[in-house]
Protein backbone atom coordinates (compact mmCIF):
# COMPACT_ATOMS: atom_id res chain seq x y z
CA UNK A 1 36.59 -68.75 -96.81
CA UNK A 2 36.43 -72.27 -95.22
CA UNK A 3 35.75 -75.25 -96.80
CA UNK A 4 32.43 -76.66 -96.35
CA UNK A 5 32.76 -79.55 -98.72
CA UNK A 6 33.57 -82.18 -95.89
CA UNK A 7 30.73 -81.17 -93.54
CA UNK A 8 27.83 -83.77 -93.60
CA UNK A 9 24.21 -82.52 -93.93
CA UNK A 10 22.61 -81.86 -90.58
CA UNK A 11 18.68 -82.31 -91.06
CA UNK A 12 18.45 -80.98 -87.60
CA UNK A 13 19.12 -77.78 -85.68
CA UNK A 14 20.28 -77.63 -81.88
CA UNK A 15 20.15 -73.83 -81.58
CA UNK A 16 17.76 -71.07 -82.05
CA UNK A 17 20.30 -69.61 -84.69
CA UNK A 18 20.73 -72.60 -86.45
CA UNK A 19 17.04 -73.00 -86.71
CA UNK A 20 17.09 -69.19 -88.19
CA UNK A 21 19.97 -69.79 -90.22
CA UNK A 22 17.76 -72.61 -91.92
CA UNK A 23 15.33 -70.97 -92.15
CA UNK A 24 13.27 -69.63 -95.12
CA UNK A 25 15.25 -66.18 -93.95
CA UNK A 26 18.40 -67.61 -93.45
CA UNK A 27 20.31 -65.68 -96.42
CA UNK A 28 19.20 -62.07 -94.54
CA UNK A 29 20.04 -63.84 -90.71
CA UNK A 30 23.48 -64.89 -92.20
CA UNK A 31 24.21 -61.34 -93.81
CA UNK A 32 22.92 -59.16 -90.61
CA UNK A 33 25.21 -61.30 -88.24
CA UNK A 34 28.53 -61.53 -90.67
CA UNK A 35 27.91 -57.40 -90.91
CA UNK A 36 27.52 -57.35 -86.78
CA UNK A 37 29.88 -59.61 -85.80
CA UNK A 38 32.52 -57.82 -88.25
CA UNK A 39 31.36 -54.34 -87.02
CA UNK A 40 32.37 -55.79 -83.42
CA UNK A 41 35.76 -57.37 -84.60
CA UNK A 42 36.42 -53.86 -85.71
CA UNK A 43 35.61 -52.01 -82.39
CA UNK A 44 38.00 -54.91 -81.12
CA UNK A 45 40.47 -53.82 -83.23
CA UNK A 46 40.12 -50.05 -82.67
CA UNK A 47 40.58 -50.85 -79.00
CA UNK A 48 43.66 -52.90 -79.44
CA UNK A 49 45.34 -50.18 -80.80
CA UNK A 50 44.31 -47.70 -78.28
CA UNK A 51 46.79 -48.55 -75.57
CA UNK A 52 45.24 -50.93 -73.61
CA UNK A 53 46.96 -52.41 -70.10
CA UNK A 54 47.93 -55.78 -71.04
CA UNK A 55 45.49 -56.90 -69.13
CA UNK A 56 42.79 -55.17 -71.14
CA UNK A 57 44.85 -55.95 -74.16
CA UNK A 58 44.73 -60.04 -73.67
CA UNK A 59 41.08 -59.92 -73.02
CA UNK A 60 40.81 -57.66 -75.83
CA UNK A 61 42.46 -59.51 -78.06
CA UNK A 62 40.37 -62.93 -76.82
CA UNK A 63 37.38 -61.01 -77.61
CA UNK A 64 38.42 -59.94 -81.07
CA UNK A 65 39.35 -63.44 -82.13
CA UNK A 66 35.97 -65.42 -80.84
CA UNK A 67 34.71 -62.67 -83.22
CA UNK A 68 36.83 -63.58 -86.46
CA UNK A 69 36.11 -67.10 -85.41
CA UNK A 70 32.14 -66.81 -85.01
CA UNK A 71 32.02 -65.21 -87.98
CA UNK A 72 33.77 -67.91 -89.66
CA UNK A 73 31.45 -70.90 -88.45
CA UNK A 74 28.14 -68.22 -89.38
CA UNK A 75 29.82 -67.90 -93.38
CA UNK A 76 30.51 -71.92 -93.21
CA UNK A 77 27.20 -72.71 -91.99
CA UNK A 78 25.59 -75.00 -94.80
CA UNK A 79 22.99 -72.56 -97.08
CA UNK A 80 19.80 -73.95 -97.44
CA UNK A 81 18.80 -74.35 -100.98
């Protein structure tokens, strides 16, 4: 898991998620994207290992790690408390 402890407090929010992750239902927004955006990083995966051209296969495989890496930033957002 990444470590948060260096990000500074943001009393704003620049996007419509951001505003739902700080939200008064931002523990249930957090958990229903990390389960989507891993259920797509698996169907990434799946198709990796399907045979794929190469071209298929590089875009595939750009796809599947903007995935891992999305879901990173959405579990290192900052949790309201």
């Amino acid at each position: 898991m990444p470590d948060t402890t260096l990000a500074p407090p943001i009393d704003f929010s620049m996007t419509d998620l951001e505003e739902r992750l700080r939200g008064p239902d931002g523990k249930t927004t957090r958990a229903a994207l990390t389960a989507r955006l891993e259920q797509l990083t698996g169907e990434f995966a799946a198709k990796l290992k399907s045979g794929l051209t190469p071209a298929d296969y590089a875009k595939a495989n750009a796809i599947a790690k903007a995935l891992a890496a999305a879901r990173e930033i959405v579990i290192a957002f900052p949790e309201v408390a």
